[in-house]
C-alpha atoms as a PDB file:
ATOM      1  CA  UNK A   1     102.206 -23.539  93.203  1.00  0.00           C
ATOM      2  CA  UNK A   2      98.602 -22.180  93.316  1.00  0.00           C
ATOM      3  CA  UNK A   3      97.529 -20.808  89.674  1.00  0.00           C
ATOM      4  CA  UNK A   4      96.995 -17.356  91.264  1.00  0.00           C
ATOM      5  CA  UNK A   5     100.306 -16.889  92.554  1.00  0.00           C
ATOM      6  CA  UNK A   6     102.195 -17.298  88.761  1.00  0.00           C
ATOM      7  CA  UNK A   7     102.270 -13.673  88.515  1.00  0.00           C
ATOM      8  CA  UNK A   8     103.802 -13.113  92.352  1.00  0.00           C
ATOM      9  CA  UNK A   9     106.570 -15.925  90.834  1.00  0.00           C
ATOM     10  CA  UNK A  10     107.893 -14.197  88.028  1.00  0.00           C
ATOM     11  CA  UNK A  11     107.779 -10.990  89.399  1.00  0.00           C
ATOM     12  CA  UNK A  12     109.286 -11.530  92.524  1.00  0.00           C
ATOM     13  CA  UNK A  13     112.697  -9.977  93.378  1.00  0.00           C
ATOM     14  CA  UNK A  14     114.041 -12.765  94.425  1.00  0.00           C
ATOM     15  CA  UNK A  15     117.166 -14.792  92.426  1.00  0.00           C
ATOM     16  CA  UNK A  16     115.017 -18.031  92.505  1.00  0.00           C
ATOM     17  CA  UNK A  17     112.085 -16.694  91.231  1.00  0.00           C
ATOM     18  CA  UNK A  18     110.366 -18.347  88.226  1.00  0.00           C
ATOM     19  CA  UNK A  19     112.027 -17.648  85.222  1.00  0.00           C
ATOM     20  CA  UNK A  20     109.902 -19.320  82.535  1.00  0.00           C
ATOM     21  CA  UNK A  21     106.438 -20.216  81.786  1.00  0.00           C
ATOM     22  CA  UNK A  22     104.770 -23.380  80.138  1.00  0.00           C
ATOM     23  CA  UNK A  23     101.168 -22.988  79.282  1.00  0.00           C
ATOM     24  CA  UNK A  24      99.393 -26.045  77.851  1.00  0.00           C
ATOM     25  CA  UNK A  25      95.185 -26.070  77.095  1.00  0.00           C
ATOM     26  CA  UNK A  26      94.943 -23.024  79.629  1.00  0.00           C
ATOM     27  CA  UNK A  27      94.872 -19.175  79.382  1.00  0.00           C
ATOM     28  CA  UNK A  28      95.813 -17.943  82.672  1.00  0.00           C
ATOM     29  CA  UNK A  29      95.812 -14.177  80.926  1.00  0.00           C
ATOM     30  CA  UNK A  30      91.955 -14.766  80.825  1.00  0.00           C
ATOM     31  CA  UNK A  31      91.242 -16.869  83.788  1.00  0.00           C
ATOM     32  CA  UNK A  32      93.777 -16.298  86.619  1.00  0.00           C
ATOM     33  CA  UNK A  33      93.046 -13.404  89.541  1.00  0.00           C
ATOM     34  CA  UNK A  34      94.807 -10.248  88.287  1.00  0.00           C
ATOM     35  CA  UNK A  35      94.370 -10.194  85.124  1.00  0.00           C
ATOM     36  CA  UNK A  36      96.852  -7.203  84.733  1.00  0.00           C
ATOM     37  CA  UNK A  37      99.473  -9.307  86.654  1.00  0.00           C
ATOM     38  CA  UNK A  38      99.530 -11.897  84.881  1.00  0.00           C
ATOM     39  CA  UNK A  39      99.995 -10.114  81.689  1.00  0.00           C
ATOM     40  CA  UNK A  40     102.810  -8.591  82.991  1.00  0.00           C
ATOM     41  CA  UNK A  41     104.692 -11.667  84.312  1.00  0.00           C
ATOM     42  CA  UNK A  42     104.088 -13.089  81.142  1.00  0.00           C
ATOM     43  CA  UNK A  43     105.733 -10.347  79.022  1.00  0.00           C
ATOM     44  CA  UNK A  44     108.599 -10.400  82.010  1.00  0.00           C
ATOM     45  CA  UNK A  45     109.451 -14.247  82.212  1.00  0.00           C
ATOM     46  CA  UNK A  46     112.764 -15.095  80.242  1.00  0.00           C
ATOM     47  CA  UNK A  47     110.880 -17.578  78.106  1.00  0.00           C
ATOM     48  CA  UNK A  48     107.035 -17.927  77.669  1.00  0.00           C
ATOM     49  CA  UNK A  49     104.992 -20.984  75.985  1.00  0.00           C
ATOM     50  CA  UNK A  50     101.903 -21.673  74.967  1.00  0.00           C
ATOM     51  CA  UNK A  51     100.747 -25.391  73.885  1.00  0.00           C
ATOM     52  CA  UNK A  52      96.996 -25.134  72.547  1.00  0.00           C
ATOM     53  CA  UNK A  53      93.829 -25.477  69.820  1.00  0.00           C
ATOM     54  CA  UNK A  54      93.525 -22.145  70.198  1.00  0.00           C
ATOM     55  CA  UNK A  55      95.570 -18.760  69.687  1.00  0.00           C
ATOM     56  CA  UNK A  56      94.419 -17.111  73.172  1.00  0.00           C
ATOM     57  CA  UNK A  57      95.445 -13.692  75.009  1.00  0.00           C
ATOM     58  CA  UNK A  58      97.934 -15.873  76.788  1.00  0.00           C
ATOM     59  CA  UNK A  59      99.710 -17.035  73.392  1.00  0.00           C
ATOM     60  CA  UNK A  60      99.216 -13.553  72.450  1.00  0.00           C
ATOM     61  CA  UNK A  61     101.458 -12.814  75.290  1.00  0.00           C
ATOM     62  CA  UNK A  62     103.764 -15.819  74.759  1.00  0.00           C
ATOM     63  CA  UNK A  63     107.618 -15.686  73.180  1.00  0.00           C
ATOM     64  CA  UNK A  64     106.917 -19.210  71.686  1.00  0.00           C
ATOM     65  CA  UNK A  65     103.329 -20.783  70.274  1.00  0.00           C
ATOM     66  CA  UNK A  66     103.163 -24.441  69.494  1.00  0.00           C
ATOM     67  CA  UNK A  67     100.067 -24.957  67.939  1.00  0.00           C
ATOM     68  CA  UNK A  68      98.507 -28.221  68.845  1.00  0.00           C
ATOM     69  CA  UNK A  69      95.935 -30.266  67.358  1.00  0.00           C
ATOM     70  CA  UNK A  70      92.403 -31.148  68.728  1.00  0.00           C
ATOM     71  CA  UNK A  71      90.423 -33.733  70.102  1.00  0.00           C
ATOM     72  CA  UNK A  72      88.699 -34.440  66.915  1.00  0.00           C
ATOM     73  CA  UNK A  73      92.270 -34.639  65.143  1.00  0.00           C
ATOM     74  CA  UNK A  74      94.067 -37.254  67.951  1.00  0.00           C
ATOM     75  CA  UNK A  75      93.760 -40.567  68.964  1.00  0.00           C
ATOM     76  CA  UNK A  76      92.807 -40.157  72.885  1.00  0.00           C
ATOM     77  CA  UNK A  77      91.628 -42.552  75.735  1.00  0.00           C
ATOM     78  CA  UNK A  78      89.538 -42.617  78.771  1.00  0.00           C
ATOM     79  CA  UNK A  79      90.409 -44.910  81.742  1.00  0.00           C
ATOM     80  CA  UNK A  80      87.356 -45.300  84.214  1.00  0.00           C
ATOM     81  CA  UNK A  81      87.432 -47.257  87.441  1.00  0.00           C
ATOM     82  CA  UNK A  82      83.559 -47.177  88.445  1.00  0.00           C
ATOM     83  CA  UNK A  83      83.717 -50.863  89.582  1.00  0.00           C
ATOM     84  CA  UNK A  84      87.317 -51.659  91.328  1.00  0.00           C
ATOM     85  CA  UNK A  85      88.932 -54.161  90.645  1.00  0.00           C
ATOM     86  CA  UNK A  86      87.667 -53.772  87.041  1.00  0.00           C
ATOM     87  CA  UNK A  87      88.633 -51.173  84.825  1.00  0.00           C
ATOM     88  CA  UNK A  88      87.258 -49.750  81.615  1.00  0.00           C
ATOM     89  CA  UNK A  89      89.167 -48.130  78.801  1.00  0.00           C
ATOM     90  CA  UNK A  90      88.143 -46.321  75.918  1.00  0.00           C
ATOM     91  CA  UNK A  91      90.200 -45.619  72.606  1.00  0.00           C
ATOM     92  CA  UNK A  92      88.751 -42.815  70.648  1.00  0.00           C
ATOM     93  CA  UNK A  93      90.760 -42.838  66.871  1.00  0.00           C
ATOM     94  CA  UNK A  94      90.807 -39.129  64.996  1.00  0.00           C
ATOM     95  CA  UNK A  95      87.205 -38.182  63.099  1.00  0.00           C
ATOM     96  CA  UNK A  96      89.894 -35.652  60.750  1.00  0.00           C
ATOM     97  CA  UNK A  97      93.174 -34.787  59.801  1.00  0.00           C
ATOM     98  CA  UNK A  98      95.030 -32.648  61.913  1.00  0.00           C
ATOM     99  CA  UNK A  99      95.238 -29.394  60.475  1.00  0.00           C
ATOM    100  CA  UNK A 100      98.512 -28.120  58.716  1.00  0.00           C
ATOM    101  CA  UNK A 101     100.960 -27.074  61.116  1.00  0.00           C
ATOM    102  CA  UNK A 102      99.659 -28.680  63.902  1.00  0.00           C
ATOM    103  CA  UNK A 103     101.303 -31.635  65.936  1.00  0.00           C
ATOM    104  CA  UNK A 104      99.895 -34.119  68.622  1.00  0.00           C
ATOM    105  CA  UNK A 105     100.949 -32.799  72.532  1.00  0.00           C
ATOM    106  CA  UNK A 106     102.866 -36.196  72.607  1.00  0.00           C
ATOM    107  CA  UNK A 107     104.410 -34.852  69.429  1.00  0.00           C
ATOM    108  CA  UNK A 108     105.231 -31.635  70.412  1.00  0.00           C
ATOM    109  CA  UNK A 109     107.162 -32.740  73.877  1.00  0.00           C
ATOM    110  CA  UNK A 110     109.033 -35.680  72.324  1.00  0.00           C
ATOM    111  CA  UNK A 111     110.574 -33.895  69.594  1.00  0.00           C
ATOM    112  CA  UNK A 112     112.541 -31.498  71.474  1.00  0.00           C
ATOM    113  CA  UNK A 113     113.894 -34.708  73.409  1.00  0.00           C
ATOM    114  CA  UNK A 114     114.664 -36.372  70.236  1.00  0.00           C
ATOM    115  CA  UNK A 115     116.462 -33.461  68.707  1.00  0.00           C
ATOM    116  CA  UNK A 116     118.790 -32.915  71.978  1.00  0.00           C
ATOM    117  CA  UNK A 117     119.304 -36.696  71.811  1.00  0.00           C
ATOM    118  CA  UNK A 118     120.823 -36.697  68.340  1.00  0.00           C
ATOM    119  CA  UNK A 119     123.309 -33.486  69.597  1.00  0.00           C
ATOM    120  CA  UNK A 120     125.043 -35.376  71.533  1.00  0.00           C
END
């Protein structure tokens, strides 16, 4: 779906229209066409979240906030492929601590998983 058609999706009157949002490391209520729009879908989708470093007008907007933590806080890892068949790979380890309250985005989407595991 094209980024500037979210707010067309939620508010559509249709009964398969999109019903919730997932934002992650993006503030489409800052950065997507109709700014206005978008703030309304937001507030009108059944269930809104927000995954980022920062507390934006989109989380503003959002039902649910998961605070994540940065680059400086997270291992992370670069894959280039300048030269095929050879690749390079980085591995960056954390200069800090995450800070309280904050969880990894690998974190954040396997716990859920994990937790609806054990239910059953």
């Amino acid at each position: 779906m094209p980024a500037n058609t979210l707010a067309e999706e939620v508010l559509a009157d249709h009964p398969n229209h999109v019903r919730a949002v997932w934002v992650e490391s993006s503030n489409p209520a800052n950065t997507f066409a109709g700014t206005r729009d978008v703030e309304r879908a937001l507030e009108a989708a059944e269930l809104s979240v927000v995954v980022d470093v920062a507390y934006t007008e989109t989380a503003a907007l959002a039902d649910y906030v998961l605070p994540a933590a940065s680059q400086h806080e997270k291992w992370e890892f670069t894959l280039f492929t300048f030269e095929w068949p050879t690749n390079y790979f980085q591995l960056r380890p954390p200069l800090l601590d995450p800070l309280p309250g904050t969880l990894v985005e690998a974190e954040i989407y396997t716990r859920p998983a994990a937790t609806a595991r054990r239910r059953r």
